[in-house]
Protein backbone atom coordinates (compact mmCIF):
# COMPACT_ATOMS: atom_id res chain seq x y z
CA UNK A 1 -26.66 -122.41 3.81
CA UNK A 2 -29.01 -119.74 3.45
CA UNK A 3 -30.26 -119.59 6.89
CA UNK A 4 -26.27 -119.59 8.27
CA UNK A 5 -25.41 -116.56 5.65
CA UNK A 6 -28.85 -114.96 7.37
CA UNK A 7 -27.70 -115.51 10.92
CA UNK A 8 -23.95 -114.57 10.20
CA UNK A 9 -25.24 -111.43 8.96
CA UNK A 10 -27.92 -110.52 12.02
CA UNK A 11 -25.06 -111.26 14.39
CA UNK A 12 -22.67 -108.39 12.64
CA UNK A 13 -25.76 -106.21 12.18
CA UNK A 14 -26.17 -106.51 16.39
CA UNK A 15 -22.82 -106.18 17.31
CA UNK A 16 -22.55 -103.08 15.02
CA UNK A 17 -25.90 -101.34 16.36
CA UNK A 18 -24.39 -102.24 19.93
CA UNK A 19 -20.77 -100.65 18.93
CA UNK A 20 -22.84 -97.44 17.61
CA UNK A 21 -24.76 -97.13 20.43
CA UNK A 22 -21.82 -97.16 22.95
CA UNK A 23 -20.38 -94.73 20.97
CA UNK A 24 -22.62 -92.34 20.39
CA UNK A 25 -23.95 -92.00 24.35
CA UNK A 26 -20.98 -90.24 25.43
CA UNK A 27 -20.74 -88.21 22.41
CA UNK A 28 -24.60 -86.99 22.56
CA UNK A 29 -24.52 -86.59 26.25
CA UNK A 30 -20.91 -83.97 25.70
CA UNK A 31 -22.54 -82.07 23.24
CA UNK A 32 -25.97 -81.77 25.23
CA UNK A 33 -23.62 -81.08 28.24
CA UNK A 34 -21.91 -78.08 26.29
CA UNK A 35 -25.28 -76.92 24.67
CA UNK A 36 -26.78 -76.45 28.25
CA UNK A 37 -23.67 -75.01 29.49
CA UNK A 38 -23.54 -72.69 26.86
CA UNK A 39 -27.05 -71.31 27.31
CA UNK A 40 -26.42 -70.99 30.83
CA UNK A 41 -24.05 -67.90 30.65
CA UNK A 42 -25.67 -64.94 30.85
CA UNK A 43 -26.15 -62.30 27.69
CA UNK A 44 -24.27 -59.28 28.19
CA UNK A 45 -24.90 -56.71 25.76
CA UNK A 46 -22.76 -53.44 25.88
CA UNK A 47 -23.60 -50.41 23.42
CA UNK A 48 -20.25 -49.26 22.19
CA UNK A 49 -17.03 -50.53 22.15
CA UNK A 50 -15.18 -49.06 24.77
CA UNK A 51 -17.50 -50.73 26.93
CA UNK A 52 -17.89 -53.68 24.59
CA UNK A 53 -13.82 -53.53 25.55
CA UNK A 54 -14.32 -53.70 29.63
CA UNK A 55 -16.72 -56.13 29.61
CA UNK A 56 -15.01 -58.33 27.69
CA UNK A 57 -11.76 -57.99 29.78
CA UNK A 58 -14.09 -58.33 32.90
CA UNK A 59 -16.45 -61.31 31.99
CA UNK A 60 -14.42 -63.24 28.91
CA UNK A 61 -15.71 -66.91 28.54
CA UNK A 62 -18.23 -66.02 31.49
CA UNK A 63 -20.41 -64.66 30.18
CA UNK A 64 -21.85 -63.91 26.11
CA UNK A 65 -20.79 -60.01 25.39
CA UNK A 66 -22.30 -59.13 22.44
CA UNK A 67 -22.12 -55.56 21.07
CA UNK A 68 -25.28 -53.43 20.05
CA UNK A 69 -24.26 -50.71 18.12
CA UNK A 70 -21.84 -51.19 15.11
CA UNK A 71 -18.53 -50.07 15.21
CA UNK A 72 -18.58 -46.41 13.31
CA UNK A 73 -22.32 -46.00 14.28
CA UNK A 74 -22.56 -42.32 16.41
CA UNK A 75 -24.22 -42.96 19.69
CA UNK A 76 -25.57 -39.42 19.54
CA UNK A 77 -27.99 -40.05 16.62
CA UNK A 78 -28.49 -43.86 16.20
CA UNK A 79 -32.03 -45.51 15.97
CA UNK A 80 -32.79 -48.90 16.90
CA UNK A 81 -33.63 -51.53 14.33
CA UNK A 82 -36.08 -54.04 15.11
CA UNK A 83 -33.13 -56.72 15.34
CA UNK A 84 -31.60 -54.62 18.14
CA UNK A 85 -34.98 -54.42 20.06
CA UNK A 86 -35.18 -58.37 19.87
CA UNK A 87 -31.20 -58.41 21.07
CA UNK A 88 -32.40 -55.77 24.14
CA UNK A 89 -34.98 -57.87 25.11
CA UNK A 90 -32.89 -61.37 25.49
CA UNK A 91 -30.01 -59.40 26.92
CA UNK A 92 -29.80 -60.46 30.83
CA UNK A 93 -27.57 -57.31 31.26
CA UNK A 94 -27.22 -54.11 29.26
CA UNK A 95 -24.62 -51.79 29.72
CA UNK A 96 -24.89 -48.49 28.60
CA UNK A 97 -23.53 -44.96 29.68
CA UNK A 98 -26.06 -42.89 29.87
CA UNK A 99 -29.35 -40.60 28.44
CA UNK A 100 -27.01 -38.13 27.24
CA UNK A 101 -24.67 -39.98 25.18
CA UNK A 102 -26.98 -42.43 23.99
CA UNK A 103 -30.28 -41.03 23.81
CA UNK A 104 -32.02 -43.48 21.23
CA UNK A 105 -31.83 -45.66 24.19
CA UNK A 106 -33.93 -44.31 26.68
CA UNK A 107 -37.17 -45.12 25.81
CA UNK A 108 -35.72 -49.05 26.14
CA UNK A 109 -34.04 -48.64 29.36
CA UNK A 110 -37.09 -46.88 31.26
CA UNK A 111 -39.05 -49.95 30.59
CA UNK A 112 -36.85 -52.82 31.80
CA UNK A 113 -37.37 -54.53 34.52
CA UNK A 114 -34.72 -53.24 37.93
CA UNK A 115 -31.40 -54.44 37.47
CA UNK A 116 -31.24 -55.37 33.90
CA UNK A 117 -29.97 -52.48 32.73
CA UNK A 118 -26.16 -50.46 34.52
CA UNK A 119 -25.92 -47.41 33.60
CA UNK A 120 -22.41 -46.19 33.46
CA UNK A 121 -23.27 -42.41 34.24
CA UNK A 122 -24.96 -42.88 37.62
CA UNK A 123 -22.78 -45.32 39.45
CA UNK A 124 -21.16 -43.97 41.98
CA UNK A 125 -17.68 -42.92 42.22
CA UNK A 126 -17.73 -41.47 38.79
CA UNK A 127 -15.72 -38.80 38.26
CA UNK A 128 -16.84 -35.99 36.29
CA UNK A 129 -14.37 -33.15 34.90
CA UNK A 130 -14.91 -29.66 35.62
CA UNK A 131 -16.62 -27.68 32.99
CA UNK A 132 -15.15 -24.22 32.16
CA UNK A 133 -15.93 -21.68 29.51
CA UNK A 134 -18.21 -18.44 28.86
CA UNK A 135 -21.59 -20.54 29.32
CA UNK A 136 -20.08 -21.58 33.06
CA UNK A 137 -19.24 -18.30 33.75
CA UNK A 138 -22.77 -16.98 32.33
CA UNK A 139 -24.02 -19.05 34.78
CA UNK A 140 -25.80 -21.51 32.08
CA UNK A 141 -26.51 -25.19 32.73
CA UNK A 142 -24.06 -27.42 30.47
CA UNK A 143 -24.70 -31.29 29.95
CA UNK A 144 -22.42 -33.27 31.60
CA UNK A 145 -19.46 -35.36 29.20
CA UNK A 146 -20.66 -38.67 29.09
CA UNK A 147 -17.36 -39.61 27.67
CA UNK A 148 -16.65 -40.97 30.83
CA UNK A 149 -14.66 -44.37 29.92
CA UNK A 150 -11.57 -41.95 29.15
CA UNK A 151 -10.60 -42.10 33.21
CA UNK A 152 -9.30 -44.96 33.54
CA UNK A 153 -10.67 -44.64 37.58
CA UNK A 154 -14.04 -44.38 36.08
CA UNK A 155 -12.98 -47.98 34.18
CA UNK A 156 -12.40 -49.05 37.26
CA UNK A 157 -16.04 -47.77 38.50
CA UNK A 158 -17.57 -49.79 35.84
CA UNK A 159 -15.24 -53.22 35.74
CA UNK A 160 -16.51 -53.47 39.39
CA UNK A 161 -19.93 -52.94 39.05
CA UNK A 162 -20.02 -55.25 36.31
CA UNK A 163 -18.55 -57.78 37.64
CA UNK A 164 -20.45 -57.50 41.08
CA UNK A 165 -23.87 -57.72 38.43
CA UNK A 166 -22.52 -60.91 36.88
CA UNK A 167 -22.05 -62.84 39.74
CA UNK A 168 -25.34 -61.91 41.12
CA UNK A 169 -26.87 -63.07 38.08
CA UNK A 170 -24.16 -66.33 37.93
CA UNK A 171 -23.10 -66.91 41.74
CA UNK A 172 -20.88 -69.89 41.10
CA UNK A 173 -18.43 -67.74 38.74
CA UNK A 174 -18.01 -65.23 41.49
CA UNK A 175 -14.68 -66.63 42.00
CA UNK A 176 -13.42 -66.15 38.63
CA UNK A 177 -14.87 -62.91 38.14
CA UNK A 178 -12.89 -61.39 40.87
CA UNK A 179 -9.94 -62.99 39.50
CA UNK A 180 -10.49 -61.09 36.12
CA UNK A 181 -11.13 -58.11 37.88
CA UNK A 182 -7.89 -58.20 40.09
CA UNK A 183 -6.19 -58.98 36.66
CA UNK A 184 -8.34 -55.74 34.69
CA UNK A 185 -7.27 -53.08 37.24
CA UNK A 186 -3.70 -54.77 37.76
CA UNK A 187 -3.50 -53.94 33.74
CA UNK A 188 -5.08 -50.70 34.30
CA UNK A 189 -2.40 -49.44 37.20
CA UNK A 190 0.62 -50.27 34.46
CA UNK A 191 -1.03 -48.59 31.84
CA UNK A 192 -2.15 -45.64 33.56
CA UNK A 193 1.59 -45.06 35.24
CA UNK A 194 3.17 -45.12 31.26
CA UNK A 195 0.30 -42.93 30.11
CA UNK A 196 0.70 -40.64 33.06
CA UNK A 197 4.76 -40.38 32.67
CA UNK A 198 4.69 -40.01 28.98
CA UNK A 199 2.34 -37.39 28.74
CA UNK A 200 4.14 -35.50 31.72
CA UNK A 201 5.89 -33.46 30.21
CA UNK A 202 2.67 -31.79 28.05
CA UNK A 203 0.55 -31.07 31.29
CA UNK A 204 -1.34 -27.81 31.09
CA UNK A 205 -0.72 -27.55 27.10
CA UNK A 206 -3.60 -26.34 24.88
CA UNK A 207 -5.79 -28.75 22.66
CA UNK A 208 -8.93 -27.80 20.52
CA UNK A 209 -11.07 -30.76 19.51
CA UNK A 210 -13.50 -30.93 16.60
CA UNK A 211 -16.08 -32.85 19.18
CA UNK A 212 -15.83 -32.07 23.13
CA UNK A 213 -15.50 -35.68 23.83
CA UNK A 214 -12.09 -35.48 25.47
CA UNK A 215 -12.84 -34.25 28.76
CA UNK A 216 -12.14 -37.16 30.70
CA UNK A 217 -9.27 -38.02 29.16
CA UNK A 218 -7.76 -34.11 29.77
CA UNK A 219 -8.48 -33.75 33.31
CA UNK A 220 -7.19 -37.15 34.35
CA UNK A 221 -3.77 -36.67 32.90
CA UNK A 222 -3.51 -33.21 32.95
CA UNK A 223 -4.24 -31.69 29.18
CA UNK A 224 -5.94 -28.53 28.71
CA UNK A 225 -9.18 -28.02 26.38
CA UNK A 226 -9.13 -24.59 24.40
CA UNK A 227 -12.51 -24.93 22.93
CA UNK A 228 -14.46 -27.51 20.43
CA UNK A 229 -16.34 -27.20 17.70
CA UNK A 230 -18.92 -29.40 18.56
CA UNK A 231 -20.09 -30.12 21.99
CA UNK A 232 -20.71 -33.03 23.62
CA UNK A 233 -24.10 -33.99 22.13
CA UNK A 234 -22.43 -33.91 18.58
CA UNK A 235 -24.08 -30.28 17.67
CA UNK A 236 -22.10 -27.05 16.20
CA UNK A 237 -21.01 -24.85 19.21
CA UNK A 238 -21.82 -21.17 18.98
CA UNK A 239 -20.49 -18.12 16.81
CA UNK A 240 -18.82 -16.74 19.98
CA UNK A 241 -17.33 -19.48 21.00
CA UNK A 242 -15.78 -20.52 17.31
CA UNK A 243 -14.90 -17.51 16.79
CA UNK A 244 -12.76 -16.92 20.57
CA UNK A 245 -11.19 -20.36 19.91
CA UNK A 246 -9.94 -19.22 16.24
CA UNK A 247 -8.48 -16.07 17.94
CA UNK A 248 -5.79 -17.70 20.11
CA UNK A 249 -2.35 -18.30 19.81
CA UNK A 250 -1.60 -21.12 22.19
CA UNK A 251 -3.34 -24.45 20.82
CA UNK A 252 -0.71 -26.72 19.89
CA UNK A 253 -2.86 -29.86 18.40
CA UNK A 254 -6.60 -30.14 16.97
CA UNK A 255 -7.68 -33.31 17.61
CA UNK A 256 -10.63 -34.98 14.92
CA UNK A 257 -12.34 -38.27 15.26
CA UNK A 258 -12.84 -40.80 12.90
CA UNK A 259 -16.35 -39.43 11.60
CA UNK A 260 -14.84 -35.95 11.16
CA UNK A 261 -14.15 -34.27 8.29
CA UNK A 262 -10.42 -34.19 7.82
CA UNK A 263 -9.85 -31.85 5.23
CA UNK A 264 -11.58 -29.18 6.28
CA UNK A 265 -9.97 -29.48 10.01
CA UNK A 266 -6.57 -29.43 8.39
CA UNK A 267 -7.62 -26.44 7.05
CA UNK A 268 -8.95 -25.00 10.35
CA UNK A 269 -5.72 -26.22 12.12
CA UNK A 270 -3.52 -24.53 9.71
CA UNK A 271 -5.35 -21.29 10.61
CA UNK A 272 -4.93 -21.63 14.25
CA UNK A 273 -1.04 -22.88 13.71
CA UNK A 274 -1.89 -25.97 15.19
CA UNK A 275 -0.60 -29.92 14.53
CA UNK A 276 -3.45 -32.42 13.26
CA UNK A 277 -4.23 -35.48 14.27
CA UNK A 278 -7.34 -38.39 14.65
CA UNK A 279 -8.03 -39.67 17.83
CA UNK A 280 -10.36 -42.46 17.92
CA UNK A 281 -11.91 -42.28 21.23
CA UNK A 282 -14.30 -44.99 20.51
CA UNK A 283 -12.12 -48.02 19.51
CA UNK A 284 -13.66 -47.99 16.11
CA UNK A 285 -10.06 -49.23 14.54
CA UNK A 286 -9.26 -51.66 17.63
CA UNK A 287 -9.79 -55.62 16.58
CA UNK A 288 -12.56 -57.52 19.31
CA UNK A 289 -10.55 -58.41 22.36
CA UNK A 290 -9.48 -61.95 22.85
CA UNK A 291 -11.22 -63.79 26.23
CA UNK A 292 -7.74 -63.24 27.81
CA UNK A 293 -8.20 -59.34 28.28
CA UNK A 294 -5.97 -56.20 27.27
CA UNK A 295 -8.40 -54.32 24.91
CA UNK A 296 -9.50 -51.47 27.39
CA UNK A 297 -6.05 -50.57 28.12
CA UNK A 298 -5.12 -50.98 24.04
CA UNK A 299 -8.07 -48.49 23.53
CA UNK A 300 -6.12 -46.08 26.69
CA UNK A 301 -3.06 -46.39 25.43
CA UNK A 302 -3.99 -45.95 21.61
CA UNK A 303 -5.96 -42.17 22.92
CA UNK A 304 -2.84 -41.26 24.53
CA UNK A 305 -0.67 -41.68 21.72
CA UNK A 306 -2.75 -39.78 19.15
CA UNK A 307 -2.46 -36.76 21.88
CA UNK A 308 1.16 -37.39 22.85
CA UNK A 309 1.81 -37.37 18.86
CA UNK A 310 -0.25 -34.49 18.17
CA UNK A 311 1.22 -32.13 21.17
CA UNK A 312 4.81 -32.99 20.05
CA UNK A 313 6.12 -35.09 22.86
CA UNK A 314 10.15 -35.96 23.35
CA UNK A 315 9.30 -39.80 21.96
CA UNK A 316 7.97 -37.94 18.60
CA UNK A 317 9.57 -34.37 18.17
């Protein structure tokens, strides 16, 4: 009796094992399957959002895009943490926009090996705004505005060389890649056209800015800069040139970021007569974009209605 109870109980105990075993091969192999398909795709890592934005709309589920600088953080003074060196140095690809924007990067960049790093500022095709002023005229060398991802065209610029790196780096997604591309500037066409019809109407009207990080986004759809307060590295601008810009009568908006102090430039656009309004040209306030795409042209369209709001258009007056 005891022996049959014995055996009775050996035979469950195989069949059981045997279930469990052909149950859990399929199950291990999936997940080993997904783990090694997961570490295949490549790291992206993009500085700030806007470009956190484009390569996400570019690469979604292609690729990891991971973000290095947090949202808020100024790109003109940050310093790297040791956790961001160790992120820099597994990153396949790091997007950035350039030495004078981001500065605290440069000492990383200039020792990566070729290719791992696209830099925004020198691909070609980027268009650069005119720069105007007494220093121009004086015949003194200005930086360039590396605000660049405010023209949509240079969006375009840096979708496409993005996507062109990716698919180097991961050929058998080339496919899909160009698919998200044709689907990014397809986006970017409709978004541009409403931008470029709504804010009509306000070409060649006068805007002062707290920081001179609007360039890009003036010359493309036709806005007019009367002077900053800061220039494009972040630093106060001169005596002279406060004191011209608080002398004239024709700026119809001051536009402040989300860093600035608001209360003092209400104050300073109450002396010049001028509506107020915060423009976040960084995306600080716009939620991670989903795999499908769309959080570039959010970030577009979200600039041009703090200007078309601030300069008084039909839609708002």
């Amino acid at each position: 009796m005891l022996l049959h109870y014995i055996f009775g109980w050996l035979r469950r105990f195989q069949r059981a094992a045997l279930m469990g075993a052909l149950l859990w091969v399929p199950v291990g192999l999936a997940v080993s399957d997904s783990g090694a398909s997961h570490s295949e795709r490549p790291l992206l890592l993009a500085t700030i959002k806007p470009l956190t934005l484009i390569a996400r709309d570019v690469a979604g589920d292609l690729a990891e895009v991971r973000q290095l600088l947090p949202d808020g953080a100024s790109p003109h003074e940050y310093a790297l943490r040791v956790s961001d060196r160790r992120l820099l140095d597994r990153a396949d690809i790091v997007l950035w926009v350039g030495p004078v924007l981001e500065p605290y990067l440069n000492g990383a960049v200039a020792g990566m090996a070729p290719g791992r790093a696209l830099t925004a500022a020198d691909l070609p095709g980027i268009v650069w705004p005119e720069r105007g002023g007494d220093s121009a005229k004086a015949g003194v060398e200005q930086v360039r505005d590396e605000h660049l991802w405010l023209d949509p065209r240079n969006a375009r610029i840096i979708a496409r060389a993005l996507a062109q790196a990716l698919a180097k780096r991961s050929p058998d997604t080339a496919a899909a890649l160009s698919e998200r591309l044709r689907r990014f500037e397809a986006e970017l066409d409709v978004v541009e056209a409403t931008i470029q019809t709504r804010l009509a109407p306000l070409r060649g009207t006068f805007f002062a800015s707290d920081h001179d990080g609007f360039g890009h986004f003036a010359n493309r759809f036709g806005l007019r800069s009367a002077g900053y307060l800061r220039d494009v590295s972040g630093h106060a601008a001169g005596a002279r040139s406060v004191a011209a810009l608080m002398g004239r009568t024709d700026v119809r908006c001051l536009v402040a970021e989300p860093d600035s102090r608001p209360e003092r430039l209400q104050r300073v656009a109450a002396e010049l007569g001028a509506r107020f309004a915060v423009v976040d040209a960084l995306g600080m306030s716009i939620a991670p974009a989903p795999a499908a795409g769309g959080g570039y042209a959010h970030l577009l369209q979200t600039v041009a209605d703090g200007f078309a709001v601030c300069l008084g258009d039909a839609e708002t007056s």
